[in-house]
PDB file of N, CA and C in Angstrom:
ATOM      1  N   UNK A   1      68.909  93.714 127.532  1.00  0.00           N
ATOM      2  CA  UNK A   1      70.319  93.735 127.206  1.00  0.00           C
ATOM      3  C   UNK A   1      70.998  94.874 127.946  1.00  0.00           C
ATOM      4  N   UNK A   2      72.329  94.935 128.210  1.00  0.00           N
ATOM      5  CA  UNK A   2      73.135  95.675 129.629  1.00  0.00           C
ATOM      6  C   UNK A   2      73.502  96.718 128.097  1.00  0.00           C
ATOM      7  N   UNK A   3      73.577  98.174 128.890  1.00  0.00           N
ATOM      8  CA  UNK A   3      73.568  98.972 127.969  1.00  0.00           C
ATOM      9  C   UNK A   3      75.220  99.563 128.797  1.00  0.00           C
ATOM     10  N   UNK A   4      75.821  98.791 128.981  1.00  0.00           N
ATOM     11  CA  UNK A   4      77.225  99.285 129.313  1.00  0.00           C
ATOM     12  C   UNK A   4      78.562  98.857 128.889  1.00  0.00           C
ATOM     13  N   UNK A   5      79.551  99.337 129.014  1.00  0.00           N
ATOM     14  CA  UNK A   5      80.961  99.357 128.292  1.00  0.00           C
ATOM     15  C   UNK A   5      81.257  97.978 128.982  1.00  0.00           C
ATOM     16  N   UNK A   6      80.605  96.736 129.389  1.00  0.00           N
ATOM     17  CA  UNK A   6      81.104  95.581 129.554  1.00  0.00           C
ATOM     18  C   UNK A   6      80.871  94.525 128.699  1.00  0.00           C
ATOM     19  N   UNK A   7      79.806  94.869 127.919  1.00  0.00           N
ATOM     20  CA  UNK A   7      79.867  93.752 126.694  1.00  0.00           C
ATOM     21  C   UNK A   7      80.478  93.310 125.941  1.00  0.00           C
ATOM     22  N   UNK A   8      80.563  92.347 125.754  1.00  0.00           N
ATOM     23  CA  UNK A   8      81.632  91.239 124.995  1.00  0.00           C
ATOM     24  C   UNK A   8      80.988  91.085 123.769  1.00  0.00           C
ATOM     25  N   UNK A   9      82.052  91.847 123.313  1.00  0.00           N
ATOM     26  CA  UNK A   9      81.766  91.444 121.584  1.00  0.00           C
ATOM     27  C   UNK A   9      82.551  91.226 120.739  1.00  0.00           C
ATOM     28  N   UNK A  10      82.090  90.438 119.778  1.00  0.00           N
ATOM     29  CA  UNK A  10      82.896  89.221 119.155  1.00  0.00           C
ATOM     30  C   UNK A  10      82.197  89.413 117.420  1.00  0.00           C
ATOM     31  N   UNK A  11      83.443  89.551 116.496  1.00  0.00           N
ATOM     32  CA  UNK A  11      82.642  89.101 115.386  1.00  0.00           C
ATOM     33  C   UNK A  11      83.499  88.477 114.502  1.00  0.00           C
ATOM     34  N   UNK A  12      82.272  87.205 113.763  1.00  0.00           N
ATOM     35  CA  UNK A  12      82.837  86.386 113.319  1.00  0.00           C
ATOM     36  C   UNK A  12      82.445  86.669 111.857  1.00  0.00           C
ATOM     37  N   UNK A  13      83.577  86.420 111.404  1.00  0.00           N
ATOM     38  CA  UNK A  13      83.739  87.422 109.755  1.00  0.00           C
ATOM     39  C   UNK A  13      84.865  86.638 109.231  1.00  0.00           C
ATOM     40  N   UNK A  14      84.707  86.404 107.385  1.00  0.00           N
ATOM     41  CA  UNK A  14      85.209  86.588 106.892  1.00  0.00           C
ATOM     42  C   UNK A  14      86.377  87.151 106.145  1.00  0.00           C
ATOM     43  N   UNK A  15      87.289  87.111 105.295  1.00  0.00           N
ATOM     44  CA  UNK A  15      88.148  88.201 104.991  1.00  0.00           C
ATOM     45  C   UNK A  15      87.475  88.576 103.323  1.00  0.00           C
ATOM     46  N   UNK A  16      87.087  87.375 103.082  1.00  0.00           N
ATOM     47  CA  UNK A  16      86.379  87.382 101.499  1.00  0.00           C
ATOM     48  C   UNK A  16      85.240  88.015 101.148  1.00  0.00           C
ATOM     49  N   UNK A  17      84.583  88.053 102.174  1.00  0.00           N
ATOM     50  CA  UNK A  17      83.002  88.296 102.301  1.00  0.00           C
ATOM     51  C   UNK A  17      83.050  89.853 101.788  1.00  0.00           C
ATOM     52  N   UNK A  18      82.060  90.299 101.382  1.00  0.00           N
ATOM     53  CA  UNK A  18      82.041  91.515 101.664  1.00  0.00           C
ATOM     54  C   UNK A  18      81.272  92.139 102.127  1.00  0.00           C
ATOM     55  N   UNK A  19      80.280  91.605 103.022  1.00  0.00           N
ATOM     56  CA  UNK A  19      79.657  91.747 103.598  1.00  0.00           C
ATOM     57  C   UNK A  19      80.269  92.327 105.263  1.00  0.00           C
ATOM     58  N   UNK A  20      80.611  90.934 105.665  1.00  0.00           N
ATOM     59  CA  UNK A  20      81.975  91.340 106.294  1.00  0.00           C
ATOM     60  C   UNK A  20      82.999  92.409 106.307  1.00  0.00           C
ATOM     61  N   UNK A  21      83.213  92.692 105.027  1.00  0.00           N
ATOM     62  CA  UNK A  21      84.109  94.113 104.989  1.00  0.00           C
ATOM     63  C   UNK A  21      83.267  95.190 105.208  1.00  0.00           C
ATOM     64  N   UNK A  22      82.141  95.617 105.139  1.00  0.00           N
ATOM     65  CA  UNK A  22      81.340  96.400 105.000  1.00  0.00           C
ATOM     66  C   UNK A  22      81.707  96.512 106.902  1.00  0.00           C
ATOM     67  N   UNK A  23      81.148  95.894 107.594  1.00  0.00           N
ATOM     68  CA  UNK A  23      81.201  96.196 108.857  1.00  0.00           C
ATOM     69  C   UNK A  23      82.613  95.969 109.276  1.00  0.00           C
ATOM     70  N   UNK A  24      83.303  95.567 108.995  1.00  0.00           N
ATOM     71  CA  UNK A  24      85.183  95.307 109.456  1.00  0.00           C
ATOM     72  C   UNK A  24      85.558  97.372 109.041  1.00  0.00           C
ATOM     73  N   UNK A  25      84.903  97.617 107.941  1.00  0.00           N
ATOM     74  CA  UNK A  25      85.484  99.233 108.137  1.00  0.00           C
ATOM     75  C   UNK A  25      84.422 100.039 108.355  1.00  0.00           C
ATOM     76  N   UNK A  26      83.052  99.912 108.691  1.00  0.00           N
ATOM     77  CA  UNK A  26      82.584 100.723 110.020  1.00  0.00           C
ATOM     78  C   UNK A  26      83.064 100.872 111.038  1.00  0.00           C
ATOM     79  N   UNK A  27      83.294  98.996 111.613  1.00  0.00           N
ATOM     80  CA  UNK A  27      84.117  99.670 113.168  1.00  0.00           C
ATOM     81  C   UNK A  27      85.286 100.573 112.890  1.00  0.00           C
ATOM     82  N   UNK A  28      86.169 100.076 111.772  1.00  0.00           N
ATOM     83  CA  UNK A  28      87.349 100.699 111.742  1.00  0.00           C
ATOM     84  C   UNK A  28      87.271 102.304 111.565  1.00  0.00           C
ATOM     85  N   UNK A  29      86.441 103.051 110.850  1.00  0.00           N
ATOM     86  CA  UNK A  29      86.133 104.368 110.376  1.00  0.00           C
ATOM     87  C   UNK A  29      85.502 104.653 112.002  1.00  0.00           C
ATOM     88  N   UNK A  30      84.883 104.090 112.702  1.00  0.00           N
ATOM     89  CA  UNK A  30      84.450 104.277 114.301  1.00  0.00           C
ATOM     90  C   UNK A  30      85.245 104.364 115.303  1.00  0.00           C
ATOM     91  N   UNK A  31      86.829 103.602 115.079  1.00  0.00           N
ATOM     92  CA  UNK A  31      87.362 103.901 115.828  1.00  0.00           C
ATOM     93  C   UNK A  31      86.595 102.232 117.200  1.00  0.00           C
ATOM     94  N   UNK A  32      86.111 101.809 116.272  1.00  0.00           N
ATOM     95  CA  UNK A  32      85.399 100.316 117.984  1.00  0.00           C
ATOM     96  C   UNK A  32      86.450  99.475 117.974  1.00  0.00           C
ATOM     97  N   UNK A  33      88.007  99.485 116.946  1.00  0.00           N
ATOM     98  CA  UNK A  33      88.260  97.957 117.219  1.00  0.00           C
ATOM     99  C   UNK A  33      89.060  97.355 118.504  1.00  0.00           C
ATOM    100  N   UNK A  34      89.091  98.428 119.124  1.00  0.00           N
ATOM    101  CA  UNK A  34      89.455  97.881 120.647  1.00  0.00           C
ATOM    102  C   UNK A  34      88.062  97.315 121.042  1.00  0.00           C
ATOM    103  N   UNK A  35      87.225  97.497 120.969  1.00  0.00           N
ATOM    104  CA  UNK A  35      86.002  96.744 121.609  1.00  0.00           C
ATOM    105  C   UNK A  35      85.193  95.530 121.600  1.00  0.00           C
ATOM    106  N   UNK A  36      85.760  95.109 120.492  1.00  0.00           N
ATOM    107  CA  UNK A  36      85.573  94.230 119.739  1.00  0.00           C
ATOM    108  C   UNK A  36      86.632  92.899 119.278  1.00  0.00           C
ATOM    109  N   UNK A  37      86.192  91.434 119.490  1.00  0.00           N
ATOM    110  CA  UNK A  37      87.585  90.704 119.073  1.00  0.00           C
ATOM    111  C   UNK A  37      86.639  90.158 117.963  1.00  0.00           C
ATOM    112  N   UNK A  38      88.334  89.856 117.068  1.00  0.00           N
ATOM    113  CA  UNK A  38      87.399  89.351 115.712  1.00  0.00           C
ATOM    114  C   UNK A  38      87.887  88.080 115.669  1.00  0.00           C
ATOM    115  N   UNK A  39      86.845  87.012 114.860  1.00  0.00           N
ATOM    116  CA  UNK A  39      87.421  85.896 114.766  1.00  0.00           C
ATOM    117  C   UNK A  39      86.930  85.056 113.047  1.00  0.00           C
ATOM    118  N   UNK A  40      87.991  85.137 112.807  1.00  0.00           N
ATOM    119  CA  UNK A  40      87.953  84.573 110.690  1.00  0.00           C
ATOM    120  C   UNK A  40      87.449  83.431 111.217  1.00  0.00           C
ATOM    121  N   UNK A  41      86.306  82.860 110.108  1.00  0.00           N
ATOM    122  CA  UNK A  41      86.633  81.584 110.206  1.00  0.00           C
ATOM    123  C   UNK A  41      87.003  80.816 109.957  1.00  0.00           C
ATOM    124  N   UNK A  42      87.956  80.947 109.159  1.00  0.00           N
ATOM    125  CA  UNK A  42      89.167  80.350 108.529  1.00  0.00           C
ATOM    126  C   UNK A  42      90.447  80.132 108.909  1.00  0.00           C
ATOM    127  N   UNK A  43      90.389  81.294 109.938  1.00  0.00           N
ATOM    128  CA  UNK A  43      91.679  81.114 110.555  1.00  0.00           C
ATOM    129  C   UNK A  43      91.476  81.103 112.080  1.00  0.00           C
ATOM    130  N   UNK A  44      90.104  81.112 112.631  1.00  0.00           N
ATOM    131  CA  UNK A  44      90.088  80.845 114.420  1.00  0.00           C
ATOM    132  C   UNK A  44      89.608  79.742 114.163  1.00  0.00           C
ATOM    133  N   UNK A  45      90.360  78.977 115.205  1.00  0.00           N
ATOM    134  CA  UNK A  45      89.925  77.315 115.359  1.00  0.00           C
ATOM    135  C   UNK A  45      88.992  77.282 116.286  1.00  0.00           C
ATOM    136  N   UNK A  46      87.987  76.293 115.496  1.00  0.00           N
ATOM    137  CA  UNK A  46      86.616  76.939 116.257  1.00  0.00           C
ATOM    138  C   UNK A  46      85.443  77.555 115.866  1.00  0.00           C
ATOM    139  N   UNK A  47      85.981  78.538 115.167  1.00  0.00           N
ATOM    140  CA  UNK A  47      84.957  79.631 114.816  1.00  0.00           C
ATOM    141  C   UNK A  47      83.788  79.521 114.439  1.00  0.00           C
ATOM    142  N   UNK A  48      84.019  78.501 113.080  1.00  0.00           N
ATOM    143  CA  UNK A  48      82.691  78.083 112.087  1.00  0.00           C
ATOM    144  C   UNK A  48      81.655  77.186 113.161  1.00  0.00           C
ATOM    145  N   UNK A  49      82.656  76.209 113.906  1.00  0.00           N
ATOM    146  CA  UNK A  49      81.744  75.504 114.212  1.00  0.00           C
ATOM    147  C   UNK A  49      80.480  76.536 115.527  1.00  0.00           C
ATOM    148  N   UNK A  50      81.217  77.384 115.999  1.00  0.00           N
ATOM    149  CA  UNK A  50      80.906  78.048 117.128  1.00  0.00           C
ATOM    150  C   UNK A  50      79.676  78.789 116.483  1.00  0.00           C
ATOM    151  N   UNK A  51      79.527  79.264 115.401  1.00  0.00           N
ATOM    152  CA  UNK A  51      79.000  80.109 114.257  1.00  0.00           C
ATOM    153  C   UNK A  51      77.528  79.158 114.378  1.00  0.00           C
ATOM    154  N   UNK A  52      77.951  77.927 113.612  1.00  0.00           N
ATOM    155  CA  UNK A  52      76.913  77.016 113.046  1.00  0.00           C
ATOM    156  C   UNK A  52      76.221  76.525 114.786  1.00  0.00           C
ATOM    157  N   UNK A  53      76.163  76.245 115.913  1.00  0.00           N
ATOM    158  CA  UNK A  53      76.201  76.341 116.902  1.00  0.00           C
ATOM    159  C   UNK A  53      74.711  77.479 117.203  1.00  0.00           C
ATOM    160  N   UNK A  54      75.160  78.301 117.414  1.00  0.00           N
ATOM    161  CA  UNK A  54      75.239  79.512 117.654  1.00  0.00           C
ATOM    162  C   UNK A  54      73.658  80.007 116.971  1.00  0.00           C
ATOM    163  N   UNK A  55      73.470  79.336 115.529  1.00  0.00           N
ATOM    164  CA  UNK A  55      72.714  80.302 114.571  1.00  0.00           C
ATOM    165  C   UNK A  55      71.860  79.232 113.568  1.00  0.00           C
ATOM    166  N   UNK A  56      72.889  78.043 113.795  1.00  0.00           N
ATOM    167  CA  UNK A  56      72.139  77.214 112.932  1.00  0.00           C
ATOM    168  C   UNK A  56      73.088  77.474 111.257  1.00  0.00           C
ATOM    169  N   UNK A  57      73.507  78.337 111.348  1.00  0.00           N
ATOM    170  CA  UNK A  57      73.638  78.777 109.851  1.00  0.00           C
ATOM    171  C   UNK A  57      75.508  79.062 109.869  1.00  0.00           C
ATOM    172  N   UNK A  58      76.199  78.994 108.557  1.00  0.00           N
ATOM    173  CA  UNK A  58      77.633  79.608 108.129  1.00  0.00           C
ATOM    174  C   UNK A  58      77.137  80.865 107.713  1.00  0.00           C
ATOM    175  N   UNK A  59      76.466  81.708 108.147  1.00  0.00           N
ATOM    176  CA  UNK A  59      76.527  82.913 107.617  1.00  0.00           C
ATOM    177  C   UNK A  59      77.407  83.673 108.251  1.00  0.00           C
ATOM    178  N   UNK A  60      77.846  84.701 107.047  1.00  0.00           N
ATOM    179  CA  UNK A  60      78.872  85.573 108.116  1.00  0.00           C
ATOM    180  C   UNK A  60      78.657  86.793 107.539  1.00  0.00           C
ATOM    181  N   UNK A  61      78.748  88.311 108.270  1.00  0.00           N
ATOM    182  CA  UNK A  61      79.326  88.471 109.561  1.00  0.00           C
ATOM    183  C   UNK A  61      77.783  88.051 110.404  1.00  0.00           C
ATOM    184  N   UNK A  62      78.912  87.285 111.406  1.00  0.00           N
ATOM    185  CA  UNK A  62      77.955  87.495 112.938  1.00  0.00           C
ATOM    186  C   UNK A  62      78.625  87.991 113.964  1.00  0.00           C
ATOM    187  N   UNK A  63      77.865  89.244 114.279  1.00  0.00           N
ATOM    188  CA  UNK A  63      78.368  90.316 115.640  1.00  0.00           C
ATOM    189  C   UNK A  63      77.737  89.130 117.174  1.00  0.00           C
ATOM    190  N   UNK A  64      78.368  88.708 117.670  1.00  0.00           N
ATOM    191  CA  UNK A  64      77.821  88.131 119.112  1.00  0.00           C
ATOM    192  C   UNK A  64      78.183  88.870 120.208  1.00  0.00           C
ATOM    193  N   UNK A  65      76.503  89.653 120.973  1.00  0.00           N
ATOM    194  CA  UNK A  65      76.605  90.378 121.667  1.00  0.00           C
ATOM    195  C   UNK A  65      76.351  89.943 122.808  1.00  0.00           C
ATOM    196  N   UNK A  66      77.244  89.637 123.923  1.00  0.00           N
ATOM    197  CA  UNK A  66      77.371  88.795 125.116  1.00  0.00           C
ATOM    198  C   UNK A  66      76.868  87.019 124.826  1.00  0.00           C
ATOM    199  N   UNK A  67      77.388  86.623 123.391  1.00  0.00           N
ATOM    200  CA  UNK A  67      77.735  85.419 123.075  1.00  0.00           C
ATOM    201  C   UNK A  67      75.787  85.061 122.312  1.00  0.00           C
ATOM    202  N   UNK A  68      74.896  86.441 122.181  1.00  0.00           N
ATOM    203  CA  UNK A  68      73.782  86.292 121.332  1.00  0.00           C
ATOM    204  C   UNK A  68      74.110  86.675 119.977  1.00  0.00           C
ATOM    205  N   UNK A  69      74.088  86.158 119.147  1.00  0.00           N
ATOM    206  CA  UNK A  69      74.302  86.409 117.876  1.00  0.00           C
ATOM    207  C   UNK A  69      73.083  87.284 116.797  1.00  0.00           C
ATOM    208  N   UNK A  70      73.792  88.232 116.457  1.00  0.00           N
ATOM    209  CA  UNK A  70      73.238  89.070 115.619  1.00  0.00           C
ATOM    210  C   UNK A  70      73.442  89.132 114.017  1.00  0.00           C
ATOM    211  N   UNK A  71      73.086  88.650 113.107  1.00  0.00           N
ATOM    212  CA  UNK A  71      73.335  88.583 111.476  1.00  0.00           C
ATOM    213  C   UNK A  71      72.727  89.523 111.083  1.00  0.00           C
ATOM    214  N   UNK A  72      73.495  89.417 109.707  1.00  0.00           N
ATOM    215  CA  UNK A  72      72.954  90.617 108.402  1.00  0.00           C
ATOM    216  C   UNK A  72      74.155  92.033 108.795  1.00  0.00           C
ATOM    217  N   UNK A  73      74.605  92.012 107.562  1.00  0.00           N
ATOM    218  CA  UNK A  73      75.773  93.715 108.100  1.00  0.00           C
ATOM    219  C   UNK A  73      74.924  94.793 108.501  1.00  0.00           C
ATOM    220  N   UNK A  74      73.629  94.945 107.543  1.00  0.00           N
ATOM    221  CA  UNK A  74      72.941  95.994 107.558  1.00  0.00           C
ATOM    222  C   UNK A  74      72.627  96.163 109.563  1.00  0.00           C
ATOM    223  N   UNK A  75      71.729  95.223 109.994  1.00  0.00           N
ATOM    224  CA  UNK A  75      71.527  94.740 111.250  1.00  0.00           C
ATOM    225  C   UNK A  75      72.675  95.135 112.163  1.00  0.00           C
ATOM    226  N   UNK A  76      73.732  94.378 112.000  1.00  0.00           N
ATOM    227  CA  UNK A  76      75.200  94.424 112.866  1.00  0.00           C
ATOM    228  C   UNK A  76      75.416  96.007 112.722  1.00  0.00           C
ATOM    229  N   UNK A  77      75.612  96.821 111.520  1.00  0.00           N
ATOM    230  CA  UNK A  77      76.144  97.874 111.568  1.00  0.00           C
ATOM    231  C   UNK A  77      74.869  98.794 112.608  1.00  0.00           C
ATOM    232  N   UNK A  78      74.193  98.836 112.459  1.00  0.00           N
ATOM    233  CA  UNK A  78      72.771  99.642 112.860  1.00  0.00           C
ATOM    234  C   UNK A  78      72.926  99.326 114.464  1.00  0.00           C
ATOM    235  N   UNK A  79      73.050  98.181 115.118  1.00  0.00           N
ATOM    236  CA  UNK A  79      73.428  97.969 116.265  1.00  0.00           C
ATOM    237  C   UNK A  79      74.624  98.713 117.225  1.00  0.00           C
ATOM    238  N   UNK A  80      75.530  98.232 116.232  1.00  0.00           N
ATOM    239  CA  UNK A  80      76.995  99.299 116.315  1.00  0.00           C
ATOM    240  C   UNK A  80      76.887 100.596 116.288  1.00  0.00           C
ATOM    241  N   UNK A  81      75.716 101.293 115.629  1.00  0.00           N
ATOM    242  CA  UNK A  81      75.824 102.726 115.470  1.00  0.00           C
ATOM    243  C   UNK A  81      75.327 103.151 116.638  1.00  0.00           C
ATOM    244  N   UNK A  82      74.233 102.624 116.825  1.00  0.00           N
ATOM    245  CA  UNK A  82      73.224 102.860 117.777  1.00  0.00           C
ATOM    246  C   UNK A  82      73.657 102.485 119.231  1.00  0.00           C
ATOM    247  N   UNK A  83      74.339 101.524 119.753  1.00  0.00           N
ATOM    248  CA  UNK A  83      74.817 101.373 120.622  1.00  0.00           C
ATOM    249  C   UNK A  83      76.285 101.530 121.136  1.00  0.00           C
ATOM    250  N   UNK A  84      76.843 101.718 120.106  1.00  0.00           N
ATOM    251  CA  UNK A  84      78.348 102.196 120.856  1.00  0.00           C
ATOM    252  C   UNK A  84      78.995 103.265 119.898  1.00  0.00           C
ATOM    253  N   UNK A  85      78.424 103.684 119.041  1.00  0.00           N
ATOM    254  CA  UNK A  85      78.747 105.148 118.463  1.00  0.00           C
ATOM    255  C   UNK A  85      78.206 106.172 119.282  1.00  0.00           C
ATOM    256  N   UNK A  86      76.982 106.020 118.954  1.00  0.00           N
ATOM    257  CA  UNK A  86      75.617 107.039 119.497  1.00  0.00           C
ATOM    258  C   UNK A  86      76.467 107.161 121.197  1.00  0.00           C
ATOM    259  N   UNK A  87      76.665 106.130 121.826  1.00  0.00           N
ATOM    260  CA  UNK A  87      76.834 106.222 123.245  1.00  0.00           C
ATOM    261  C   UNK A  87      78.401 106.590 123.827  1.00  0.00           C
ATOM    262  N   UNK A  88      78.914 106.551 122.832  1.00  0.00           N
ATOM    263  CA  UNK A  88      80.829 107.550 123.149  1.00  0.00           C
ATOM    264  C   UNK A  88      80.650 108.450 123.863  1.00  0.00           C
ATOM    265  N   UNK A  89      81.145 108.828 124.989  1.00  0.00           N
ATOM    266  CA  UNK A  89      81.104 109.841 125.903  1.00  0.00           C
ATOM    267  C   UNK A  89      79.802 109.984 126.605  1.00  0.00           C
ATOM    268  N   UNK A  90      78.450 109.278 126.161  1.00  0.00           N
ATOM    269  CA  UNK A  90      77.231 109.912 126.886  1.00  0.00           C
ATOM    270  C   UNK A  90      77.123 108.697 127.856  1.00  0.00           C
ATOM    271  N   UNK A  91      76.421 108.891 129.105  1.00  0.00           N
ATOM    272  CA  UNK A  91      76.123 108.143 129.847  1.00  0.00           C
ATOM    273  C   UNK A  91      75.070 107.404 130.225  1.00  0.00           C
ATOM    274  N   UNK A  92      74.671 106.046 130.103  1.00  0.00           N
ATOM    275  CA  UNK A  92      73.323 105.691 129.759  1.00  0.00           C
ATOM    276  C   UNK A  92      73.161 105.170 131.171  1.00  0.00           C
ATOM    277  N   UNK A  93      72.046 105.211 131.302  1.00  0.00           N
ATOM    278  CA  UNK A  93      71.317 104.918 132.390  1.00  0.00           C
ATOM    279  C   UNK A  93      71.064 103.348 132.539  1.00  0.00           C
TER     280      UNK A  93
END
């Protein structure tokens, strides 16, 4: 996986969930939501099916990192920390 500021990431979330909220205010307390586009699935046309697609499953949140999908908040957030917190200002090789 490309360990640089070009990845496309996408998460598909809920507004109900709270699971979903759990990582909707990590990024936000992080400061990622420029980095990130979000898509409800309730309200992006598309979404669910792209989701179910994607994973097999309606679970949500799913973080898709260059369109690979990652589940579980715990998972998504730990990813997020580790890869684009941890890496703000440092330069990875």
């Amino acid at each position: 996986m490309r360990k640089d500021k070009t990845l496309k990431l996408e998460l598909i979330h809920k507004w109900t969930c709270p699971y979903s909220a759990q990582v909707r205010d990590f990024i936000e307390e992080n400061g990622l939501k420029n980095r990130i586009d979000f898509l409800e699935v309730d309200e992006t046309e598309g979404a669910s099916d792209r989701l179910s697609q994607l994973t097999g499953k309606t679970q949500v949140p799913c973080l898709l990192i260059d369109g690979e999908p990652k589940l579980e908040s715990r998972d998504i957030i730990q990813w997020l920390d580790q890869n684009l917190v941890g890496a703000q200002g440092t330069a990875r090789a």
